[in-house]
Each structure stands twice: as C-alpha cells, then as structure tokens.
N, C-alpha and C. Protein backbone atom coordinates (compact mmCIF):
# COMPACT_ATOMS: atom_id res chain seq x y z
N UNK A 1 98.75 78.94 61.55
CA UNK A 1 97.71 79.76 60.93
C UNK A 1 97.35 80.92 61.84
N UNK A 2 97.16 81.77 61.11
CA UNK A 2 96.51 83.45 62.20
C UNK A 2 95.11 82.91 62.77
N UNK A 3 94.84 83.23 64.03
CA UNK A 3 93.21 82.86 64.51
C UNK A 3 93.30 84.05 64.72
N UNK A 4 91.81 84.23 65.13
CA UNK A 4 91.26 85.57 65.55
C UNK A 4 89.45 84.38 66.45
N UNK A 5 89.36 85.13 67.33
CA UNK A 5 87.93 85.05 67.77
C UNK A 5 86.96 85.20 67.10
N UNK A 6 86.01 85.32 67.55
CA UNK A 6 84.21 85.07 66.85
C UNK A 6 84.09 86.65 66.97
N UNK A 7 84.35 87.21 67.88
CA UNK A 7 84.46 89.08 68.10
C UNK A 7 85.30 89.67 67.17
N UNK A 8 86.52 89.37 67.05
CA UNK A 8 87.66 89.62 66.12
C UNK A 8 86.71 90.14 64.96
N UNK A 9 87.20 88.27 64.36
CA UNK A 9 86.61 88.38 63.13
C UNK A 9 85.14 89.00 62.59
N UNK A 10 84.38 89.34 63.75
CA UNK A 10 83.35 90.34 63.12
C UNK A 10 83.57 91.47 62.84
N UNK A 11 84.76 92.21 63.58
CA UNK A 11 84.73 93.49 63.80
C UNK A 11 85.57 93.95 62.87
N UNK A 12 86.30 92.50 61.88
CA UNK A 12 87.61 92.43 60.49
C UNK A 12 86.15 92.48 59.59
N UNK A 13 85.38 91.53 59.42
CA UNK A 13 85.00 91.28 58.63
C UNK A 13 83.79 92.66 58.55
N UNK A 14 83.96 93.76 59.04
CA UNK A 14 83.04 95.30 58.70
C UNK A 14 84.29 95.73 58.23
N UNK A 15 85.28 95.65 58.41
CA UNK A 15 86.59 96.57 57.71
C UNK A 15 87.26 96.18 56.42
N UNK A 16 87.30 94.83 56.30
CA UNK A 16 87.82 94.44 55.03
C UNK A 16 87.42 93.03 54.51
N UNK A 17 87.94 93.24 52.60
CA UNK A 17 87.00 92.47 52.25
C UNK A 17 87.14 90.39 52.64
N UNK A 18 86.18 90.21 52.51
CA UNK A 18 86.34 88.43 52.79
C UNK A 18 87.56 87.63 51.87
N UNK A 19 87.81 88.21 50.75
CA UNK A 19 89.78 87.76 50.61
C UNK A 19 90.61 88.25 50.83
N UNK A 20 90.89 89.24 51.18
CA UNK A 20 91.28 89.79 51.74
C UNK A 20 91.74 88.88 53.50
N UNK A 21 90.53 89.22 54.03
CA UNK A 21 90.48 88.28 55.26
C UNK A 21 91.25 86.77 55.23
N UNK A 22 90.78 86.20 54.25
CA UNK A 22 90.92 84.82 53.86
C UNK A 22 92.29 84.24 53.67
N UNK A 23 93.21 85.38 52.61
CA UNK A 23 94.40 85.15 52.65
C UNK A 23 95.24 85.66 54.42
N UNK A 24 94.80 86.38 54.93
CA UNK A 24 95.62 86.73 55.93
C UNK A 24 95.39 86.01 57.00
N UNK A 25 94.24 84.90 57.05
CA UNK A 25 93.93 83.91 57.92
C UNK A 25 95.30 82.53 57.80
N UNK A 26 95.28 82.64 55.99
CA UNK A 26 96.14 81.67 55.54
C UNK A 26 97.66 81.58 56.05
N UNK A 27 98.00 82.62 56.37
CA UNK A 27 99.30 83.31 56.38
C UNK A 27 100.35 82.01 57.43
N UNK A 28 101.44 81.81 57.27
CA UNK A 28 102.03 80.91 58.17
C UNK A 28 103.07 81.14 59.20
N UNK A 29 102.08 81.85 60.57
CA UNK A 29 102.44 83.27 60.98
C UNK A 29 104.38 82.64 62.30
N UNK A 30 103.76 81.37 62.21
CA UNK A 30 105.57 80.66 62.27
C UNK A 30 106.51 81.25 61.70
N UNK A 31 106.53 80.82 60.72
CA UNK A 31 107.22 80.76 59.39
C UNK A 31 107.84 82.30 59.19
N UNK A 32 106.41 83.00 58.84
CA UNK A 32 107.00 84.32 59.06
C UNK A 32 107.69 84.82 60.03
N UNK A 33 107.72 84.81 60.88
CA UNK A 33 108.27 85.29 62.17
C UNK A 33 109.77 84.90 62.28
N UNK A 34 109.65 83.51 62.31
CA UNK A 34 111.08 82.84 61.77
C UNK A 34 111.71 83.55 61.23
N UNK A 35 111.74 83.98 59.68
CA UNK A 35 112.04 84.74 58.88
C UNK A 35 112.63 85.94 59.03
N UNK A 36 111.79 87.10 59.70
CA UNK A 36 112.13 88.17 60.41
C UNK A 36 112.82 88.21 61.47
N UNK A 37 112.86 87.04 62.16
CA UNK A 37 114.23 86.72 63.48
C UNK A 37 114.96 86.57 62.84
N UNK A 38 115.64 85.81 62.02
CA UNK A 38 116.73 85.61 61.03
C UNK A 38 117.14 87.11 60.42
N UNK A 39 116.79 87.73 60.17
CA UNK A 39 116.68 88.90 59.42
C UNK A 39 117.28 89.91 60.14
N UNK A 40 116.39 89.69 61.18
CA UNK A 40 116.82 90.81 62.73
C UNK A 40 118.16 90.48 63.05
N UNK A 41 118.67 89.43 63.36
CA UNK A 41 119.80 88.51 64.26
C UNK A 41 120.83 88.99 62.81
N UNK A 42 120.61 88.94 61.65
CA UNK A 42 121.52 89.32 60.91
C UNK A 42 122.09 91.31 60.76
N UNK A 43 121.32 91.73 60.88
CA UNK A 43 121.37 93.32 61.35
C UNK A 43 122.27 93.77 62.49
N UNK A 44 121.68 92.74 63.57
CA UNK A 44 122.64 93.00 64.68
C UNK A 44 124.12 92.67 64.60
N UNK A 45 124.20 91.49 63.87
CA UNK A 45 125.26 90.95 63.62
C UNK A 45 126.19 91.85 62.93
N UNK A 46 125.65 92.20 61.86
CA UNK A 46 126.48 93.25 60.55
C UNK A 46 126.84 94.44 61.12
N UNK A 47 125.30 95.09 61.84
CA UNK A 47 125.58 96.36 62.20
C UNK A 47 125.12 96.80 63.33
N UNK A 48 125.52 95.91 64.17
CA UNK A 48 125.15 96.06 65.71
C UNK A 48 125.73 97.42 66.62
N UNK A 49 126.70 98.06 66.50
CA UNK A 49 127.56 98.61 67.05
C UNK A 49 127.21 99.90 66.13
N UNK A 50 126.23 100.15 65.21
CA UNK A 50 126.76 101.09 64.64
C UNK A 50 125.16 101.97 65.01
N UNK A 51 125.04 103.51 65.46
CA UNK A 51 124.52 104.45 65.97
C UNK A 51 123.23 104.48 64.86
N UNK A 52 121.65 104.28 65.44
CA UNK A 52 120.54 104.41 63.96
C UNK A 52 119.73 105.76 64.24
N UNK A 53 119.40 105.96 65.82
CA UNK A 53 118.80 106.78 66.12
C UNK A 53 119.18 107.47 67.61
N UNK A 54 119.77 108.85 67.62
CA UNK A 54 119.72 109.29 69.20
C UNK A 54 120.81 108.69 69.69
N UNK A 55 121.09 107.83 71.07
CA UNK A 55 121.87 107.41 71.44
C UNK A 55 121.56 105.71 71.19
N UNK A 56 120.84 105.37 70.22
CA UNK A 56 120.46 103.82 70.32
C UNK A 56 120.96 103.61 68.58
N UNK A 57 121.91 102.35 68.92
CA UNK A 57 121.92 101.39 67.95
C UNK A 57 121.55 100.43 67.42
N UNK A 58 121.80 99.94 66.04
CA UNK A 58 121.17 98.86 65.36
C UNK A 58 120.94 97.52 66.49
N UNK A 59 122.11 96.87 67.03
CA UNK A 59 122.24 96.10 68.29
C UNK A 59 120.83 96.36 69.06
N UNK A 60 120.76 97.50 69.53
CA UNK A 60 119.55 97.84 70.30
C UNK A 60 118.07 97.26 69.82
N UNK A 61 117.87 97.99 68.55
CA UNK A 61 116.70 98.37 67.74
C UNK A 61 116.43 96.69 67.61
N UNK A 62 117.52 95.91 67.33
CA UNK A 62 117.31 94.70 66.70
C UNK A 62 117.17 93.61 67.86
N UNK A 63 117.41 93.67 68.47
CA UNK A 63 117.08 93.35 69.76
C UNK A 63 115.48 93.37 70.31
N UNK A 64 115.11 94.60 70.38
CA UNK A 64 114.16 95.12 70.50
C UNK A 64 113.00 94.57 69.66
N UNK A 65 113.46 94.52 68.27
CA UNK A 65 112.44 94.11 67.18
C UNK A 65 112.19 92.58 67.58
N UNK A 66 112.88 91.89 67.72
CA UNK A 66 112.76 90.56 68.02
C UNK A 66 112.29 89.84 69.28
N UNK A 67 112.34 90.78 70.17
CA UNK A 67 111.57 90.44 71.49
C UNK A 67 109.87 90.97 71.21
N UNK A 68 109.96 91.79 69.76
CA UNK A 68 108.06 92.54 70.26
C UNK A 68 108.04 91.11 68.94
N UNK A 69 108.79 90.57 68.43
CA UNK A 69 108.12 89.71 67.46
C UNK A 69 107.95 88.08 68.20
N UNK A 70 108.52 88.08 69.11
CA UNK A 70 108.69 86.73 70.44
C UNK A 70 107.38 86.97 71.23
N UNK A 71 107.22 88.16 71.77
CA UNK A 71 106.69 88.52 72.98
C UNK A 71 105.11 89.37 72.60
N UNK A 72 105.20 90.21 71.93
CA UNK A 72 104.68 91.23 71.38
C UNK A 72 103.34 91.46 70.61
N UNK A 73 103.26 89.92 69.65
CA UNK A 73 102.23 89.91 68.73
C UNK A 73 100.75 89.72 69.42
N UNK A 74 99.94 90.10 68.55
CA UNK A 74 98.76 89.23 68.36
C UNK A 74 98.68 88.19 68.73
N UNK A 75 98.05 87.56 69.86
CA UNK A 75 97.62 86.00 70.20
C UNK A 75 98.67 85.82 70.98
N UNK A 76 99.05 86.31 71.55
CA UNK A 76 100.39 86.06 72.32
C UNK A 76 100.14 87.01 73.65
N UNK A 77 100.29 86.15 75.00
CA UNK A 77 100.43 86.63 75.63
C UNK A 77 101.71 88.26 76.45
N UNK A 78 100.36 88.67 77.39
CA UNK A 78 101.71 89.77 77.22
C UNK A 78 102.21 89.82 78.15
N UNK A 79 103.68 90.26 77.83
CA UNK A 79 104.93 90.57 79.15
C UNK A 79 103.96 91.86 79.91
N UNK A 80 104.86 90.99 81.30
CA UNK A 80 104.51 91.79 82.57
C UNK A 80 105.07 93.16 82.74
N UNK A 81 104.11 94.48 83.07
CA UNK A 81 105.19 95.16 83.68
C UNK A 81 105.07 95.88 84.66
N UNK A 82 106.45 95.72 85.57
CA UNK A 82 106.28 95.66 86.79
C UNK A 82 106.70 97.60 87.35
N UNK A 83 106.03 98.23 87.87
CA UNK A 83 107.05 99.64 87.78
C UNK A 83 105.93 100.14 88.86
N UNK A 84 106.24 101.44 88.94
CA UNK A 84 105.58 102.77 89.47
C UNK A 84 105.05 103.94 88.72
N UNK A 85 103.34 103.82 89.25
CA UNK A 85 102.99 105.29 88.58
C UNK A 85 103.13 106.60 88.78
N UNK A 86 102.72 107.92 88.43
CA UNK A 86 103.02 108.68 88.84
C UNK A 86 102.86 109.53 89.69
N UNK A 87 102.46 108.53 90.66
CA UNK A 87 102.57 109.02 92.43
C UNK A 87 103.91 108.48 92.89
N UNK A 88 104.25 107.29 92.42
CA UNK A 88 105.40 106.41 93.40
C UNK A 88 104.91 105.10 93.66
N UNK A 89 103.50 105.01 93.50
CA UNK A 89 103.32 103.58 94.23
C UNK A 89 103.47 102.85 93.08
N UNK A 90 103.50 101.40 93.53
CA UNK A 90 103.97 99.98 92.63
C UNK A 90 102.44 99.90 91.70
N UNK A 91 103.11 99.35 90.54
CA UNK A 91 102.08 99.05 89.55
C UNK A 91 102.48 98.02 88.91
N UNK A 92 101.51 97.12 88.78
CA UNK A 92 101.79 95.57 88.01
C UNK A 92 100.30 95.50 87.12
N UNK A 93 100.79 95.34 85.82
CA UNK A 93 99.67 94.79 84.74
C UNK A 93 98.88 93.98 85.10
N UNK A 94 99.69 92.93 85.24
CA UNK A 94 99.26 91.37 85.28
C UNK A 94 98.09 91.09 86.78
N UNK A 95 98.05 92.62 87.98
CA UNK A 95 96.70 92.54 88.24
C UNK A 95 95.64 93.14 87.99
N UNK A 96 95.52 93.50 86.49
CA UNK A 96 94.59 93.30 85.90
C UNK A 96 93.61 91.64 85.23
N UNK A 97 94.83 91.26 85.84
CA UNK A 97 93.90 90.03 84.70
C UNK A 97 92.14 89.48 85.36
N UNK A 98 91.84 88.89 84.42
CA UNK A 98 90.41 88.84 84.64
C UNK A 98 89.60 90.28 84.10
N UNK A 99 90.30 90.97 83.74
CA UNK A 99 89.56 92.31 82.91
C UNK A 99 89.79 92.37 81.61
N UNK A 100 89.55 93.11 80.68
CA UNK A 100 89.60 93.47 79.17
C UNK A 100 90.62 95.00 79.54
N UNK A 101 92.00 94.90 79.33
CA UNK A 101 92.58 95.81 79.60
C UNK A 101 92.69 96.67 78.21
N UNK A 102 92.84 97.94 78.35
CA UNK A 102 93.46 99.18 77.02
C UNK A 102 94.52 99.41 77.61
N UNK A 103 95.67 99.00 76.94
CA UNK A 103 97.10 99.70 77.35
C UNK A 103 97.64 100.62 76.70
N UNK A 104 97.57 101.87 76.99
CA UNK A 104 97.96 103.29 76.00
C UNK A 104 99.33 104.09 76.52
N UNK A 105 100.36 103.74 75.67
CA UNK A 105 101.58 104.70 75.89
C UNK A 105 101.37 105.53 75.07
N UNK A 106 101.45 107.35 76.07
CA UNK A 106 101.25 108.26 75.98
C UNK A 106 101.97 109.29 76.37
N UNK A 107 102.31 110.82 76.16
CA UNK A 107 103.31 111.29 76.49
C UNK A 107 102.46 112.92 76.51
N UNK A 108 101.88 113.90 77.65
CA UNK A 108 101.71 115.03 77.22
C UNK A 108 102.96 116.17 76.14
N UNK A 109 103.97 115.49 75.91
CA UNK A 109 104.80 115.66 74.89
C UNK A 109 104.22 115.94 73.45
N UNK A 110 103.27 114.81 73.31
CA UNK A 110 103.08 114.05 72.21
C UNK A 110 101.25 114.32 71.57
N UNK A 111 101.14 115.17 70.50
CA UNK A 111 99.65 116.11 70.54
C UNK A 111 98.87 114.72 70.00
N UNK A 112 99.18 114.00 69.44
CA UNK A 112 98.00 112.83 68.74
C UNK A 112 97.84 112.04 69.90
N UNK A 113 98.90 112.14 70.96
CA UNK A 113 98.06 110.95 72.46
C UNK A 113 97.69 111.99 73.42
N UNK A 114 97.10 113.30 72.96
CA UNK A 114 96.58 114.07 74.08
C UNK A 114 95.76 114.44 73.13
N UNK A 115 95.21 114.25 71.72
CA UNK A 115 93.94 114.58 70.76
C UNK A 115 93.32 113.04 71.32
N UNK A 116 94.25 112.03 71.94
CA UNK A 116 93.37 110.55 72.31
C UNK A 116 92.14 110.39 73.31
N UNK A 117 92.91 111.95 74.71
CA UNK A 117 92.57 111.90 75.50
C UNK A 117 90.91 111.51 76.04
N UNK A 118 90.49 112.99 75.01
CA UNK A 118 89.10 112.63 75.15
C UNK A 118 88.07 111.35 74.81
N UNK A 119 88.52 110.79 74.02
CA UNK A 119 87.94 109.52 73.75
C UNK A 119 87.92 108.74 74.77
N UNK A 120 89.20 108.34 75.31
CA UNK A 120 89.28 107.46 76.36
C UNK A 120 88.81 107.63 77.81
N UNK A 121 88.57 108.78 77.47
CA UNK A 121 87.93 109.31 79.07
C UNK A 121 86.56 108.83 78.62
N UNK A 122 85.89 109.17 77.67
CA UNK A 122 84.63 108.55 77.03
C UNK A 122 84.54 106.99 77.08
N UNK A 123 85.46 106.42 76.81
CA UNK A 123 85.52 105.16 76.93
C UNK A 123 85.48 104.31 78.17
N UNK A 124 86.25 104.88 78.83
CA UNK A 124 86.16 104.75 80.68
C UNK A 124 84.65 104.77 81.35
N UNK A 125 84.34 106.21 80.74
CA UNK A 125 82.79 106.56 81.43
C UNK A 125 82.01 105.37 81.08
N UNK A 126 81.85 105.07 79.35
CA UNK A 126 81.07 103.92 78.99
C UNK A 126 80.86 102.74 79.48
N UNK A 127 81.95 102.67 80.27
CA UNK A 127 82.15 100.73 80.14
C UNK A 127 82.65 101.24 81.92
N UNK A 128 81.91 102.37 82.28
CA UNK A 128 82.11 101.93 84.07
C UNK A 128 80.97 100.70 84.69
N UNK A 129 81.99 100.07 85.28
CA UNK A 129 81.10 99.25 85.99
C UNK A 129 80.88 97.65 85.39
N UNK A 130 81.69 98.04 84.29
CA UNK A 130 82.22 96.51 83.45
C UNK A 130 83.52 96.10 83.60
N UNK A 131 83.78 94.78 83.15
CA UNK A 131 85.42 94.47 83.89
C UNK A 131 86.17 94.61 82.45
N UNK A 132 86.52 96.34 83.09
CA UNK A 132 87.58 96.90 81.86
C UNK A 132 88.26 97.68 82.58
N UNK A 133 89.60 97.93 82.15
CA UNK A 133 90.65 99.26 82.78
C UNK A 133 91.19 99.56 81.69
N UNK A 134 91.83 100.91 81.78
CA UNK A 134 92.66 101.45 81.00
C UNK A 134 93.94 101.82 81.34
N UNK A 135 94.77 101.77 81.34
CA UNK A 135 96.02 101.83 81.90
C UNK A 135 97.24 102.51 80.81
N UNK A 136 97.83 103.49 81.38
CA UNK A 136 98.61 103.97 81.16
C UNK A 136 100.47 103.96 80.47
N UNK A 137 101.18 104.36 79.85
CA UNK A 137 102.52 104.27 80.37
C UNK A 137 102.68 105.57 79.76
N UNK A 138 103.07 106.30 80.98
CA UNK A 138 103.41 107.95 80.54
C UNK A 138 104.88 108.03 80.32
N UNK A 139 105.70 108.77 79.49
CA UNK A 139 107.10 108.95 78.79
C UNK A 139 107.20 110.53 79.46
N UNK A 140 106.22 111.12 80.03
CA UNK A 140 107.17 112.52 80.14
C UNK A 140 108.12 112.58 81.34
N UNK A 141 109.18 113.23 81.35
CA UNK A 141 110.34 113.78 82.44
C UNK A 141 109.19 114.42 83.45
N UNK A 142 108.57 115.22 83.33
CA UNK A 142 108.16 116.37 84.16
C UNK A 142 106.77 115.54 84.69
N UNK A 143 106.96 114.90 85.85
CA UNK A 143 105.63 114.54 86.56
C UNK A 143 104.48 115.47 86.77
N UNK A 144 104.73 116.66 87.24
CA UNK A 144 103.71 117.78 88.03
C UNK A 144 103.64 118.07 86.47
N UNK A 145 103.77 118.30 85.46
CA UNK A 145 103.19 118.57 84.21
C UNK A 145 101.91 117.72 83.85
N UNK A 146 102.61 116.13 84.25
CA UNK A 146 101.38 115.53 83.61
C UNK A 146 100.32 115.24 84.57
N UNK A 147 100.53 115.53 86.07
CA UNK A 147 99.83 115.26 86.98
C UNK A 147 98.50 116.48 87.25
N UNK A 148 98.89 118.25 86.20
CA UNK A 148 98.08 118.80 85.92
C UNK A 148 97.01 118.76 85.16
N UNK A 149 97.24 117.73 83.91
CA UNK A 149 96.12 116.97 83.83
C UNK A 149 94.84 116.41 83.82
N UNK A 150 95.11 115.98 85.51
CA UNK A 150 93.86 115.16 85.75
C UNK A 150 93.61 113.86 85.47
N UNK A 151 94.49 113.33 84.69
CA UNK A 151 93.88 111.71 84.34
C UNK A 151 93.69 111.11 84.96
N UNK A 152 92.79 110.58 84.47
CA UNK A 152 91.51 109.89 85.83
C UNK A 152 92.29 108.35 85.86
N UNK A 153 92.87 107.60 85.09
CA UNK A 153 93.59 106.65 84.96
C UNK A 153 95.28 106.45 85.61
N UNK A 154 95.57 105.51 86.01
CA UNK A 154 96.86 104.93 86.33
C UNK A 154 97.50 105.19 84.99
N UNK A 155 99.13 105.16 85.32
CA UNK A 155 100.10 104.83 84.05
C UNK A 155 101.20 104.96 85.15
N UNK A 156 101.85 104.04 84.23
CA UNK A 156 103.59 103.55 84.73
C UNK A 156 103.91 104.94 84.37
N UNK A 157 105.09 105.07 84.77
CA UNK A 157 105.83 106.16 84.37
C UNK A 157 107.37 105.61 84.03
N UNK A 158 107.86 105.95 82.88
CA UNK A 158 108.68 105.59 81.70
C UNK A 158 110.13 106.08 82.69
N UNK A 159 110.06 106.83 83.25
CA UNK A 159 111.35 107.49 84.45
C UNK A 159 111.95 108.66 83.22
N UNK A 160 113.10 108.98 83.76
CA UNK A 160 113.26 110.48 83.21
C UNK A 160 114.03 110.39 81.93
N UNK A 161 114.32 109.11 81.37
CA UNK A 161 114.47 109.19 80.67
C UNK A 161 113.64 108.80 78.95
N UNK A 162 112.11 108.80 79.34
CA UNK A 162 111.25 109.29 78.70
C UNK A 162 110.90 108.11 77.54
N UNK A 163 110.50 108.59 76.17
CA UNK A 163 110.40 107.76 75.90
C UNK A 163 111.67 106.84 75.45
N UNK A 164 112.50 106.68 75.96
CA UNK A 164 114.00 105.84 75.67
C UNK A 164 114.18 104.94 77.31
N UNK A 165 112.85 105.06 77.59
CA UNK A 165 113.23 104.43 79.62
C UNK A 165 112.60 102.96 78.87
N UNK A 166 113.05 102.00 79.93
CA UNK A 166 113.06 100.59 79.93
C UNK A 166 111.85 99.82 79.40
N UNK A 167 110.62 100.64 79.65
CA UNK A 167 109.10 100.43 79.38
C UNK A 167 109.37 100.05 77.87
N UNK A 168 109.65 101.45 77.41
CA UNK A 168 108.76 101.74 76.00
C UNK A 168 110.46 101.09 75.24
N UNK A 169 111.40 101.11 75.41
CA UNK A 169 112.20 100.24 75.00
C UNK A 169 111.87 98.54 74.33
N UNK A 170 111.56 97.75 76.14
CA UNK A 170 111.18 96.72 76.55
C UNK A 170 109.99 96.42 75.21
N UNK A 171 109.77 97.49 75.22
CA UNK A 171 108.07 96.91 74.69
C UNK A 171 108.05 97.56 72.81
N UNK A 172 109.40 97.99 72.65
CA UNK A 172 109.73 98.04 70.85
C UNK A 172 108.44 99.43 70.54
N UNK A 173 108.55 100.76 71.44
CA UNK A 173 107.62 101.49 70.85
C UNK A 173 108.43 102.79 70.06
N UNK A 174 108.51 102.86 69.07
CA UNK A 174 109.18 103.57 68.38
C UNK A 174 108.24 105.22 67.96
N UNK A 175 107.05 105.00 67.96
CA UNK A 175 106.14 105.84 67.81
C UNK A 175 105.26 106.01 68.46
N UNK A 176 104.76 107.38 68.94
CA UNK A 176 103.48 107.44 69.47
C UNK A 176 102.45 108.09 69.10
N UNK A 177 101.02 108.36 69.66
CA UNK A 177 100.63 107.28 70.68
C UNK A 177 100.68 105.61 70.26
N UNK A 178 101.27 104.69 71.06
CA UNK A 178 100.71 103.38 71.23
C UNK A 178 99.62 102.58 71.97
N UNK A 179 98.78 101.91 71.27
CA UNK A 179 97.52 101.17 72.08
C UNK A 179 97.93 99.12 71.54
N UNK A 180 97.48 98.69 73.40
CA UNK A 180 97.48 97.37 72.78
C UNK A 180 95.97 97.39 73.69
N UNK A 181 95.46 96.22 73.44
CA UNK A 181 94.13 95.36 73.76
C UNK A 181 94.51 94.36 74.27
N UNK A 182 94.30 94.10 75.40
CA UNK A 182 94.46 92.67 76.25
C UNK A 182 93.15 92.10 76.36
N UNK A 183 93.08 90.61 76.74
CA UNK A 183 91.81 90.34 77.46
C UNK A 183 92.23 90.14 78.53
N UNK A 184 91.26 88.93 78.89
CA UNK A 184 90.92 88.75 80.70
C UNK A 184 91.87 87.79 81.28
N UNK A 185 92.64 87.12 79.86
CA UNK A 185 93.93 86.21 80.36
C UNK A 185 95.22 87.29 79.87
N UNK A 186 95.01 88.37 79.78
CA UNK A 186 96.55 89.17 79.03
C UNK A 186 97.04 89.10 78.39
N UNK A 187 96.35 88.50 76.89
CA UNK A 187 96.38 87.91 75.65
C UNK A 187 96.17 89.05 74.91
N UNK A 188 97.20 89.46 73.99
CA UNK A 188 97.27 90.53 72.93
C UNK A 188 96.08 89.98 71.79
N UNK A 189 95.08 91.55 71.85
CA UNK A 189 94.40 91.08 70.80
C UNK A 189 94.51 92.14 69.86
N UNK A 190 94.86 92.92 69.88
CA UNK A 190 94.95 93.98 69.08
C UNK A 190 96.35 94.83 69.23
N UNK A 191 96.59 95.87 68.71
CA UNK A 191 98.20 96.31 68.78
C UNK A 191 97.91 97.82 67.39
N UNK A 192 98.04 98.91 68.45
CA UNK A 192 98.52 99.69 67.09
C UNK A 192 97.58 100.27 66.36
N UNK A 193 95.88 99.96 67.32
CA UNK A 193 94.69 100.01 66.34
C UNK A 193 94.09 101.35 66.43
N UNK A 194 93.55 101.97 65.92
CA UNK A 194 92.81 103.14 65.72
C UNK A 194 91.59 103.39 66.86
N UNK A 195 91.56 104.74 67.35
CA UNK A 195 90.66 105.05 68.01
C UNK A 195 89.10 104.56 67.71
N UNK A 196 88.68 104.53 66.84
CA UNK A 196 87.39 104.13 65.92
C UNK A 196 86.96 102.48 66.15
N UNK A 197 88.53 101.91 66.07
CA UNK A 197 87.72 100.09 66.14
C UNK A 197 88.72 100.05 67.34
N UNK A 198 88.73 100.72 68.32
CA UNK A 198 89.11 100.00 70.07
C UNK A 198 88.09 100.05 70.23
N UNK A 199 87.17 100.85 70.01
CA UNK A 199 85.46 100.73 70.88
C UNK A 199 84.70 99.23 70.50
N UNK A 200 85.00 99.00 69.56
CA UNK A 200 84.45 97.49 68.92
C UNK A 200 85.31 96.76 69.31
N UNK A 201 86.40 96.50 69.31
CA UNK A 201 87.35 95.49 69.85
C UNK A 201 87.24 95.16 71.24
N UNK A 202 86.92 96.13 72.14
CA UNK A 202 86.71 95.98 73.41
C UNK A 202 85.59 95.73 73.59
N UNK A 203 84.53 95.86 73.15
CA UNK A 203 82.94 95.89 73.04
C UNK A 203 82.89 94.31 73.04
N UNK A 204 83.23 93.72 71.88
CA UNK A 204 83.25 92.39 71.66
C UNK A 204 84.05 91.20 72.84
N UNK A 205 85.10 91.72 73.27
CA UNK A 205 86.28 91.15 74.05
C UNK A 205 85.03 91.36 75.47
N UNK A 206 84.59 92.24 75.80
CA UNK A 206 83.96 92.08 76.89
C UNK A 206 82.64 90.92 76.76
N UNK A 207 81.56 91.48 75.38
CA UNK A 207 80.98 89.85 75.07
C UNK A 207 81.15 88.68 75.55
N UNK A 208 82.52 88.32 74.77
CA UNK A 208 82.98 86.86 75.06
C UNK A 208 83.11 86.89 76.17
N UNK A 209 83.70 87.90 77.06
CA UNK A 209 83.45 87.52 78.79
C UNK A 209 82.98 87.21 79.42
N UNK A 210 81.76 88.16 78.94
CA UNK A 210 80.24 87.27 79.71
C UNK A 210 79.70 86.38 79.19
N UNK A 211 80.08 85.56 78.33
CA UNK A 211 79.30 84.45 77.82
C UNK A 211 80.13 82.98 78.28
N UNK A 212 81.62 83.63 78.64
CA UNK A 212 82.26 82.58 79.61
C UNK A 212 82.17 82.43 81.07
N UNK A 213 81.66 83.93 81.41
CA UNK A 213 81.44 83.78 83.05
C UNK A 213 79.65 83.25 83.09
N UNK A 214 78.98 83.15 82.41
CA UNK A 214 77.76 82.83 82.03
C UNK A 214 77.88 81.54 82.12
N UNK A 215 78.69 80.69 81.55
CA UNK A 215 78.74 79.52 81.17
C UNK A 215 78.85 78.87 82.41
C-alpha cells in the first residue's frame, strides 16, 4: 500500500480531493512497480542497442528507468552521492542526514532552474537555523559561469559532460529543473514537486522532527 506521513497527507489532503486520495492510498505500489520492471527489461531486451536520444540508447534509458523505479521512489530511501562541488572539494549527501534535505538539479543552462533561484534562496533564509540544507547538482560545463552566480549553496557538479554525466544519469533525470525532498533518515518524500508545495512539504518534514527529537 502507498503510506504517506501525518505531514504528507495534510499537505495532499489541501491539494486533492479525499477519493481521489483514497484510491491512490489503495494502489499496490509492489505490484505496480513489478509491472513496469517487466516492461522496462523488455525494451532493453527488444531495443536495447538501438539510439533514442543524443548519444544514449534504449539499453541506457531502460536501465536507468528501472534503477529510479528500485532506488528512486517515494518512501524509499535515497542513493548516495558521492562527488565534488564546484570548488573541487569532496561532497557526500548522506552527511546530511539528520537534516530535512532539498535536492535541486539545476543547470544555469536551463531558465525554469534559474526562475527557481530566487525562491530557494528565500527558502534557505527562512528555515536558517533549522536542520535543513539545500543542496545542489549543477550540469553546466563552464564552472566560472556558474560560480558568477553567487550561490550561496553547495552542488555536485555533473563534470563536463553535463547533463549526460554520471549524476543526473545515475539518478534517471531526463528533465529539468529536478527537486527531491529527503528527510532526516534520506528517505524520499517527495520527487518532481512544484515550487509552491516544497515550502509545505518541508515545513511539515521539519515538524515531525521536532516532535521526534522532543520525544
């Protein structure tokens, strides 16, 4: 069955209606998944070898699809990643944990994750001094481009080969901007969500924090 938290589900239940909700609680999110691995594994199979986008093939893509459907979802913890930002020094996710992380792949390439910018700098300011980070994975070639900037935030850097480098591969991002929501164990709670309900999603995710470090 799909769970969602006591935060979650408040912040579903202002967006859509209670059957809505109800059936997608029902959902037999196994089952499905199953389904779509089968599906995937058959693609590769048929048409693995054959060119879908750029220099990447079906093989690739399908590959890809099936590790963000293993690895990737909702309620599912998230893969580590281990790299360098765009100074050089080492960067690892996973010491974030114990925070409510925003993970935003972004590209000054890319005008809808630089129309993001300002929000998240807003978002940062808000929640200084609470256990939240925002973290980065930048796709552009040209470092001193994005390092003009200013971002006040960390991000991996994707290497020069942009958004097609190992990151945004690894992690099935086909479009940008991408946002996931972690919590304080690195548990995907969100994926893909709109500027408008990250402020509530994180709002709430920090809640439950303090009502467990409270406890």
């Amino acid at each position: 069955m799909f769970e969602m938290s006591d935060g979650e589900l408040q912040v579903w239940n202002g967006t859509y209606s209670a059957g809505w909700l109800a059936r997608i609680r029902k959902i037999d999110v196994a089952k499905t998944e199953a389904e779509s691995i089968r599906l995937y594994q058959q693609l590769r199979d048929r048409y693995g070898s054959m060119k879908a986008v750029q220099d990447i093939d079906y093989g690739t893509l399908a590959t890809s699809a099936i590790f963000a459907i293993e690895h990737l979802s909702v309620g599912k913890p998230a893969p580590d990643i281990i790299g360098e930002d765009m100074d050089g020094a080492g960067l690892k996710l996973s010491d974030y944990r114990g925070k409510v992380v925003l993970l935003s792949f972004w590209g000054e390439w890319c005008a809808p994750c630089m129309a993001l910018i300002p929000h998240e700098k807003e978002l940062l300011a808000r929640l200084d001094g609470k256990p939240f980070a925002l973290i980065g994975v930048n796709s552009d070639a040209d470092k001193k481009k994005v390092k003009a900037l200013q971002i006040p935030w960390r991000s991996f850097w994707c290497g020069e080969k942009g958004p097609l480098g190992d990151i945004p591969m690894a992690w099935s991002i086909r479009g940008w901007p991408k946002m996931y929501v972690l919590d304080q164990a690195g548990v995907i709670r969100a994926k893909h969500t709109t500027d408008e309900r990250i402020d509530e999603i994180i709002d709430h995710l920090l809640l439950d924090l303090a009502r467990v470090q409270q406890d």
